[in-house]
PDB file of N, CA and C in Angstrom:
ATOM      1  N   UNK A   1     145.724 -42.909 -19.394  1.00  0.00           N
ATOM      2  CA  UNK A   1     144.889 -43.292 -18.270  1.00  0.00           C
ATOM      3  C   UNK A   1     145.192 -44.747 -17.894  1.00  0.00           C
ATOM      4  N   UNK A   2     144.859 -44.878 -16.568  1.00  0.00           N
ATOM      5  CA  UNK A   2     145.377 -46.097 -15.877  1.00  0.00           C
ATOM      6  C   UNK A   2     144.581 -46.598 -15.002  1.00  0.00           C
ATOM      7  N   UNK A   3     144.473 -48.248 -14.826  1.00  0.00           N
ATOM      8  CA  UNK A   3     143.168 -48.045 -13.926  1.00  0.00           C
ATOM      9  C   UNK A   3     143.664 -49.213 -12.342  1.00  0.00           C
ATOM     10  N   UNK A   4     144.923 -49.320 -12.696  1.00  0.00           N
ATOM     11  CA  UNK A   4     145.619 -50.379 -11.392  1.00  0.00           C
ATOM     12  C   UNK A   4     147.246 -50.937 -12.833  1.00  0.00           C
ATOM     13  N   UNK A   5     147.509 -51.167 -11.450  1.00  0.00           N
ATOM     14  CA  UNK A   5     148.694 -51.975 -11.303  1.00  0.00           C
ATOM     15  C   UNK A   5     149.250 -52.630 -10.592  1.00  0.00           C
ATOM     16  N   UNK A   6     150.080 -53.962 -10.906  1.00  0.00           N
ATOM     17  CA  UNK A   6     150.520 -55.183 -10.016  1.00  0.00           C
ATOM     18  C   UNK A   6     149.692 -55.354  -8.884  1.00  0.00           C
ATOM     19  N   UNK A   7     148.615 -55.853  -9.268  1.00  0.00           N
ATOM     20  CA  UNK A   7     147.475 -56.427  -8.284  1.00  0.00           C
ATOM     21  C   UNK A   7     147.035 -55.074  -7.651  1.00  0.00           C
ATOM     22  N   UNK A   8     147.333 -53.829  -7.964  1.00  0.00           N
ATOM     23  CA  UNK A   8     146.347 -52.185  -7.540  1.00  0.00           C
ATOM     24  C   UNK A   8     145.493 -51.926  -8.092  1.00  0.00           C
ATOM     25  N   UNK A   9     144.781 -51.593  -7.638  1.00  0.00           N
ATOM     26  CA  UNK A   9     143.355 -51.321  -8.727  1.00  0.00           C
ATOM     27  C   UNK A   9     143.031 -49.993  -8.435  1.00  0.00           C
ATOM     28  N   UNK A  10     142.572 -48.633  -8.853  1.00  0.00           N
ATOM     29  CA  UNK A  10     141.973 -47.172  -8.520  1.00  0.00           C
ATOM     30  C   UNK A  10     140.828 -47.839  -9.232  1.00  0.00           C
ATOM     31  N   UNK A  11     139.953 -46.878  -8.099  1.00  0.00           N
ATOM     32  CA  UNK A  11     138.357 -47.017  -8.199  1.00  0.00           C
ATOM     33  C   UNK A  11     138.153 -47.043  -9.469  1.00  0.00           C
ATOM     34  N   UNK A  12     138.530 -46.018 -10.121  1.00  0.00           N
ATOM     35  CA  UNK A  12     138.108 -45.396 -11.308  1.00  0.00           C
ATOM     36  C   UNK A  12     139.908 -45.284 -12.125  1.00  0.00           C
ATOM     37  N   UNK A  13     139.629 -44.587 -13.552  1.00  0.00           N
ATOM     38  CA  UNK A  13     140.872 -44.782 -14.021  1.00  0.00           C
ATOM     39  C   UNK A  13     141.612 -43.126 -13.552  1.00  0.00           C
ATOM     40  N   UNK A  14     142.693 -43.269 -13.827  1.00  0.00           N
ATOM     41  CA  UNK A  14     143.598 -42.444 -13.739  1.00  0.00           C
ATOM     42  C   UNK A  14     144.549 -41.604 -14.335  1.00  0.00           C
ATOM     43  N   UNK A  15     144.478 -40.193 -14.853  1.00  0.00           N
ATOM     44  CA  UNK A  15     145.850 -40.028 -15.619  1.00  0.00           C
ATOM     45  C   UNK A  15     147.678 -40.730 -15.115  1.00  0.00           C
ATOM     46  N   UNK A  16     148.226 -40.929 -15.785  1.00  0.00           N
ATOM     47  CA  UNK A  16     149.521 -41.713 -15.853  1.00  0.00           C
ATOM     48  C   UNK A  16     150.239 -41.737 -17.031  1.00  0.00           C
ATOM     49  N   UNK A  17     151.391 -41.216 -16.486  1.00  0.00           N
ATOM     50  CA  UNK A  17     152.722 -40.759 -17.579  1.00  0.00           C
ATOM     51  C   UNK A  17     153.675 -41.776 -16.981  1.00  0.00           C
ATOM     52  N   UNK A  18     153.940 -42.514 -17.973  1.00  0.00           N
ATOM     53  CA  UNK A  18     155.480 -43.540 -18.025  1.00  0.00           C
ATOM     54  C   UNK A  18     156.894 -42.727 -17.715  1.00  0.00           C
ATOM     55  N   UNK A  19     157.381 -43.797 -17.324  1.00  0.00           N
ATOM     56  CA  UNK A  19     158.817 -43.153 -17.333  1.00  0.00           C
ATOM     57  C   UNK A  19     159.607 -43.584 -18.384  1.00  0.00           C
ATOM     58  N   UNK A  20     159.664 -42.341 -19.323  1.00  0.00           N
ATOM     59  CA  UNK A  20     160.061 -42.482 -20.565  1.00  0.00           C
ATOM     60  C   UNK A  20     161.324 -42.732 -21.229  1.00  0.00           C
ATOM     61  N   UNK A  21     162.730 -42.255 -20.161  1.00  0.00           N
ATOM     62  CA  UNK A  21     164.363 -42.443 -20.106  1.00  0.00           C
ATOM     63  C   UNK A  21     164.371 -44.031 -20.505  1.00  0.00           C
ATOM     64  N   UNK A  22     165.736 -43.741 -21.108  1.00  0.00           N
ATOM     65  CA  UNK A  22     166.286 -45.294 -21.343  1.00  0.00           C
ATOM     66  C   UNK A  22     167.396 -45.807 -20.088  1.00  0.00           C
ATOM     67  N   UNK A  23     167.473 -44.844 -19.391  1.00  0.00           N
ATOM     68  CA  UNK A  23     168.622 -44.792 -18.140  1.00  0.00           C
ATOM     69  C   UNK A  23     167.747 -45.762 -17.059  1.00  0.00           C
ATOM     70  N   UNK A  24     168.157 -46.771 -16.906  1.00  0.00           N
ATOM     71  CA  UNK A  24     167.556 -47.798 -15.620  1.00  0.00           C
ATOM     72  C   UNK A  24     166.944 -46.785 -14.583  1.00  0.00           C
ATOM     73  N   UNK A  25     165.702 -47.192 -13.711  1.00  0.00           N
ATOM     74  CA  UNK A  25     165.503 -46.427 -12.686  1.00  0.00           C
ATOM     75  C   UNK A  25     164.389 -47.398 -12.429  1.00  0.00           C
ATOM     76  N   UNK A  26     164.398 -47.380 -10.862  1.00  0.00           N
ATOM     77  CA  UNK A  26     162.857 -48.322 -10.099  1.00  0.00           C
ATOM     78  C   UNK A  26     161.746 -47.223 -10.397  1.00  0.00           C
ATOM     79  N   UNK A  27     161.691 -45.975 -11.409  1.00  0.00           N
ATOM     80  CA  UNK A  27     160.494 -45.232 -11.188  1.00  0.00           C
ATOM     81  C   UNK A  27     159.795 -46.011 -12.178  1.00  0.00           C
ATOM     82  N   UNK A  28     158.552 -45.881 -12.623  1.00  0.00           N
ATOM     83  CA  UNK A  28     157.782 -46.261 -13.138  1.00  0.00           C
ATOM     84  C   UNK A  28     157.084 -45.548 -14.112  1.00  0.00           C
ATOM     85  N   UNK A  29     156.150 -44.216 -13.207  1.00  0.00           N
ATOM     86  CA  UNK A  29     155.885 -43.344 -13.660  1.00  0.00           C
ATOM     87  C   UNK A  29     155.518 -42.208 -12.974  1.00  0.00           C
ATOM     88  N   UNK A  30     154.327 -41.681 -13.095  1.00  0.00           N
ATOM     89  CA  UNK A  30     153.712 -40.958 -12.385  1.00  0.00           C
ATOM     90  C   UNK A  30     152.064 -40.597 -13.075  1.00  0.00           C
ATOM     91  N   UNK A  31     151.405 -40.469 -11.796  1.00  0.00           N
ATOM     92  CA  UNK A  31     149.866 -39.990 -11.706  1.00  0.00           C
ATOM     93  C   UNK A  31     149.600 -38.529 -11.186  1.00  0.00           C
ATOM     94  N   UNK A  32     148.524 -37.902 -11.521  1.00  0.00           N
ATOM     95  CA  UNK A  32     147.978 -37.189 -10.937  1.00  0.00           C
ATOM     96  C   UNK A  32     146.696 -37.295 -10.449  1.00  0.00           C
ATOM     97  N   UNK A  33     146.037 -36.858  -9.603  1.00  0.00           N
ATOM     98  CA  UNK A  33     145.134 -36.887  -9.144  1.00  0.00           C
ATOM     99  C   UNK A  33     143.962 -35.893  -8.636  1.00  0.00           C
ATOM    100  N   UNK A  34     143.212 -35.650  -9.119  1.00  0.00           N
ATOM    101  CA  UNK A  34     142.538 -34.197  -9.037  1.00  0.00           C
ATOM    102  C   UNK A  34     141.263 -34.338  -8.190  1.00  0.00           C
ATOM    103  N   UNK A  35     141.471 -35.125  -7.475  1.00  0.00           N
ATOM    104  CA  UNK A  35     140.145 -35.210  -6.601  1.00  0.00           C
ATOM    105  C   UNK A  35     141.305 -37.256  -5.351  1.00  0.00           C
ATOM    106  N   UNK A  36     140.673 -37.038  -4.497  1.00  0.00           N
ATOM    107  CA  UNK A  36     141.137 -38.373  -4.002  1.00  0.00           C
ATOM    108  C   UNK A  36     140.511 -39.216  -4.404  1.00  0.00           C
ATOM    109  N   UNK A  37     141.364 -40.139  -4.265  1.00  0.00           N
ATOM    110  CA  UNK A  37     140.800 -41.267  -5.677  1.00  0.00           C
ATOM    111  C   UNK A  37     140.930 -43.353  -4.170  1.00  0.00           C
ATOM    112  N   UNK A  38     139.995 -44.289  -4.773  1.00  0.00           N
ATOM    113  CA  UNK A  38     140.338 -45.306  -3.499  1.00  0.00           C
ATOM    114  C   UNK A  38     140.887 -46.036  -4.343  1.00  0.00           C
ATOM    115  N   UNK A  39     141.941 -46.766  -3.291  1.00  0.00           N
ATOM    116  CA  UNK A  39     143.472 -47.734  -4.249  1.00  0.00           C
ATOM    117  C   UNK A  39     143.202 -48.756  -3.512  1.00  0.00           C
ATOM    118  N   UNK A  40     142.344 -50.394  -4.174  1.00  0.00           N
ATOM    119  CA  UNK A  40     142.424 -51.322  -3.557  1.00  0.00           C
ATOM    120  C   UNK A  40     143.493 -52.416  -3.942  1.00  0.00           C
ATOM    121  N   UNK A  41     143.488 -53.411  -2.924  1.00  0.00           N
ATOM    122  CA  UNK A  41     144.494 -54.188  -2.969  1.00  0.00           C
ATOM    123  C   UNK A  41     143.924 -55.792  -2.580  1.00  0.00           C
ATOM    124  N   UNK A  42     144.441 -57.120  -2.805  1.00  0.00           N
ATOM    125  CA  UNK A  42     143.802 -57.674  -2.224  1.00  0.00           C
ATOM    126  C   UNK A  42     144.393 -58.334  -0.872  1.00  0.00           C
ATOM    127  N   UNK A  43     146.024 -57.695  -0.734  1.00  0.00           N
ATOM    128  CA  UNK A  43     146.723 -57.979   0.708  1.00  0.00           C
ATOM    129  C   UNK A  43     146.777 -57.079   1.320  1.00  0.00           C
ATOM    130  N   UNK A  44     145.729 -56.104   1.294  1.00  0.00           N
ATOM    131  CA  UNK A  44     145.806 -55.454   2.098  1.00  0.00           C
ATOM    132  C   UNK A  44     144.417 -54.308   2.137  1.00  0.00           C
ATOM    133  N   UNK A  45     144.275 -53.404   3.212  1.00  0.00           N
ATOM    134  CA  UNK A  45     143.121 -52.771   3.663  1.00  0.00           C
ATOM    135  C   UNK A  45     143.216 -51.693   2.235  1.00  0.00           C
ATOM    136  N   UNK A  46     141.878 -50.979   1.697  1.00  0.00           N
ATOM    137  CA  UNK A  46     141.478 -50.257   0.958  1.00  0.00           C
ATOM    138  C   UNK A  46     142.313 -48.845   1.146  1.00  0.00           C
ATOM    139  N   UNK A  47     142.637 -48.427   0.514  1.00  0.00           N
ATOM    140  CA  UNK A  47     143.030 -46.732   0.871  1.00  0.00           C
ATOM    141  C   UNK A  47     142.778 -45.556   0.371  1.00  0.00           C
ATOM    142  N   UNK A  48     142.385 -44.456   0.952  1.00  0.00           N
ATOM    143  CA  UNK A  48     142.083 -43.750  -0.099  1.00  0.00           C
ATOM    144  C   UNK A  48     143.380 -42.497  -0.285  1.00  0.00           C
ATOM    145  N   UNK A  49     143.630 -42.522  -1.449  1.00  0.00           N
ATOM    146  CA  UNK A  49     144.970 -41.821  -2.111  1.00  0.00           C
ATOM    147  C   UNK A  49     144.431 -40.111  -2.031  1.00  0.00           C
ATOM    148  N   UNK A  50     144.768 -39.073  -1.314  1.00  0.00           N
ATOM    149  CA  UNK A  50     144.803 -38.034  -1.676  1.00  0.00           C
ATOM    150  C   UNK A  50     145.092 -37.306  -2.907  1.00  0.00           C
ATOM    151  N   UNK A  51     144.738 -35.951  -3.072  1.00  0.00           N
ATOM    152  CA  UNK A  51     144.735 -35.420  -4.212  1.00  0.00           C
ATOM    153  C   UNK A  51     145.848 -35.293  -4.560  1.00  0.00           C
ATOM    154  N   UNK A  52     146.732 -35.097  -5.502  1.00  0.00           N
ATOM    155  CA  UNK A  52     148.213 -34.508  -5.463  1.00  0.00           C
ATOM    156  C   UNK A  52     148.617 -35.369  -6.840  1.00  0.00           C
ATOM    157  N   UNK A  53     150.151 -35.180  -7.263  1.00  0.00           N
ATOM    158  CA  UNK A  53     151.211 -35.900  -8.200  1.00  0.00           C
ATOM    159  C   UNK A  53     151.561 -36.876  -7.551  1.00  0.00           C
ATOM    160  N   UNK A  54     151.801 -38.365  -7.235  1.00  0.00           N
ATOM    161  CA  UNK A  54     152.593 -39.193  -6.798  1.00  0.00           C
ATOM    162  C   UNK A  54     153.781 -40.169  -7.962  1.00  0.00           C
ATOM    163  N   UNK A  55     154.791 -40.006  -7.922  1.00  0.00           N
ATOM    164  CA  UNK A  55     155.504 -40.991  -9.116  1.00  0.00           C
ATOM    165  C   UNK A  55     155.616 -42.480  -8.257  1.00  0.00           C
ATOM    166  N   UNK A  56     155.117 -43.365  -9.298  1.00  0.00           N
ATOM    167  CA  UNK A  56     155.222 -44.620  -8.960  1.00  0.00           C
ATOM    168  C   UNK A  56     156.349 -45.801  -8.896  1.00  0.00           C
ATOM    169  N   UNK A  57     156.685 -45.953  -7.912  1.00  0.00           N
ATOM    170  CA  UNK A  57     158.223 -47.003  -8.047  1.00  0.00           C
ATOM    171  C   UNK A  57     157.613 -48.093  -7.846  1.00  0.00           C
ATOM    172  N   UNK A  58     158.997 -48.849  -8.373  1.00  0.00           N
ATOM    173  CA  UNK A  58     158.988 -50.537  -8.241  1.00  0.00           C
ATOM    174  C   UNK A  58     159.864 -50.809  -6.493  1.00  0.00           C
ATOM    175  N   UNK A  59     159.484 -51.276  -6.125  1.00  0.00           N
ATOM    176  CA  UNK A  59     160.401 -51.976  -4.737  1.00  0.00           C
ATOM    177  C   UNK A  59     160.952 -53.308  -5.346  1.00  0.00           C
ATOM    178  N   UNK A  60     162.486 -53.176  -5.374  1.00  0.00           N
ATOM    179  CA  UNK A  60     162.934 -54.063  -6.453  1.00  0.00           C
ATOM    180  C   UNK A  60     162.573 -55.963  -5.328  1.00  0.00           C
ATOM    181  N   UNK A  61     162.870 -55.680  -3.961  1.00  0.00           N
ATOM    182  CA  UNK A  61     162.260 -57.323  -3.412  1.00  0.00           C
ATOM    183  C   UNK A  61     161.447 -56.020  -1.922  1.00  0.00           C
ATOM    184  N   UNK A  62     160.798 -56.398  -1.828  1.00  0.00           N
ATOM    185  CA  UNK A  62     159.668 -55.964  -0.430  1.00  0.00           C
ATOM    186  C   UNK A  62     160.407 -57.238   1.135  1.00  0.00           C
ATOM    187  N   UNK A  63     160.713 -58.048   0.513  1.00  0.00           N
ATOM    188  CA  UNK A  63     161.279 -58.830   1.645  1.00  0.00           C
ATOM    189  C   UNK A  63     162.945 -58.030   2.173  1.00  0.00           C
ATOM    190  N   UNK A  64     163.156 -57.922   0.951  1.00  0.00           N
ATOM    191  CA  UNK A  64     164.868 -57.095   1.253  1.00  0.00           C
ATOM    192  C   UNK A  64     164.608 -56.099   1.806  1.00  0.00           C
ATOM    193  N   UNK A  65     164.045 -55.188   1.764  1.00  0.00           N
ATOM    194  CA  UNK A  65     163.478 -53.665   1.578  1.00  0.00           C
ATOM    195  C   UNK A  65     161.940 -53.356   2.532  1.00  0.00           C
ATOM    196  N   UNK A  66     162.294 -53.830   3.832  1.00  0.00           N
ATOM    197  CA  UNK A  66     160.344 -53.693   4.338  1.00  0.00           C
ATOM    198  C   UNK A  66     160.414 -52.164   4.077  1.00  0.00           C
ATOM    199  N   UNK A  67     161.108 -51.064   4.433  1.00  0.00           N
ATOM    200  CA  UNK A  67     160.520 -49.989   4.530  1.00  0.00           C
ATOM    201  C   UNK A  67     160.593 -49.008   3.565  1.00  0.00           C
ATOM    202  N   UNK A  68     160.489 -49.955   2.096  1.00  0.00           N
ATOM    203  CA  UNK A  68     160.367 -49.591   0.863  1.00  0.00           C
ATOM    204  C   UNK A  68     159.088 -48.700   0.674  1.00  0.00           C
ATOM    205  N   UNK A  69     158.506 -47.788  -0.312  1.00  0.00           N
ATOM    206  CA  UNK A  69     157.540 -47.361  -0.708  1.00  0.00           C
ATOM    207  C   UNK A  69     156.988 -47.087  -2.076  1.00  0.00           C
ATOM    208  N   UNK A  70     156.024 -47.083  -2.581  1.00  0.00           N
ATOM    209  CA  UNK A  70     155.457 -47.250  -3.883  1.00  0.00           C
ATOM    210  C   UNK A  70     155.246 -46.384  -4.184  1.00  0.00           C
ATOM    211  N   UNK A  71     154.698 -44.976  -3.061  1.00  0.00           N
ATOM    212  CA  UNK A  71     154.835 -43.376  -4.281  1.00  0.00           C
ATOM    213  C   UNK A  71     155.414 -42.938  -3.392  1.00  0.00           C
ATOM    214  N   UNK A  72     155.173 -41.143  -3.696  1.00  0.00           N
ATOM    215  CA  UNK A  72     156.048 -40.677  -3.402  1.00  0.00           C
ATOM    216  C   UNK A  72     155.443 -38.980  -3.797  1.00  0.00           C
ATOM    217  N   UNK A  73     154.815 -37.958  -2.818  1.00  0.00           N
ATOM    218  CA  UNK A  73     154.208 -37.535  -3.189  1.00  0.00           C
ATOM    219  C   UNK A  73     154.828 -36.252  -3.416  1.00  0.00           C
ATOM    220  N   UNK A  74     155.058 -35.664  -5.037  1.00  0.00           N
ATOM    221  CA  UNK A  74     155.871 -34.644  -5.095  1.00  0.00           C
ATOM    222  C   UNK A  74     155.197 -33.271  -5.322  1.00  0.00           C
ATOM    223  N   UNK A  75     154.241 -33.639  -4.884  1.00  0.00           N
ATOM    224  CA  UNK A  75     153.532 -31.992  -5.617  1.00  0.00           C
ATOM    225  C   UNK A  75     153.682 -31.318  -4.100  1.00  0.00           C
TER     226      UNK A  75
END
């Protein structure tokens, strides 16, 4: 369980599985979510995350990369 990351916070906590490979990758991990859950931030507006699997990446620079993204919803 997880309850934020890099300045994210979920309302409440969260299941969350690491990304467990030793093979480099920007993934992180992944969540599930069994009800929509709210993901605050403090640069930015509140959101609320739908139900579903999302795996979590790193955006290796956000300045290099504007139209980078942080999940990624695979279910």
């Amino acid at each position: 369980m997880v309850d934020g990351y890099d300045n994210h916070r979920f309302a409440e906590p969260v299941p969350y599985v690491p990304y467990g490979l030793k093979k480099k990758s920007t993934t992180m991990g992944w969540i599930q979510l069994d009800k929509p859950v709210m993901l605050c931030h403090n640069e930015h507006d509140d959101i609320e995350v739908p139900a579903g699997t999302y795996e979590l990446r790193q955006c290796r620079s956000w300045e290099a990369n504007p139209v980078g993204i942080w999940t990624l919803n695979i279910d």
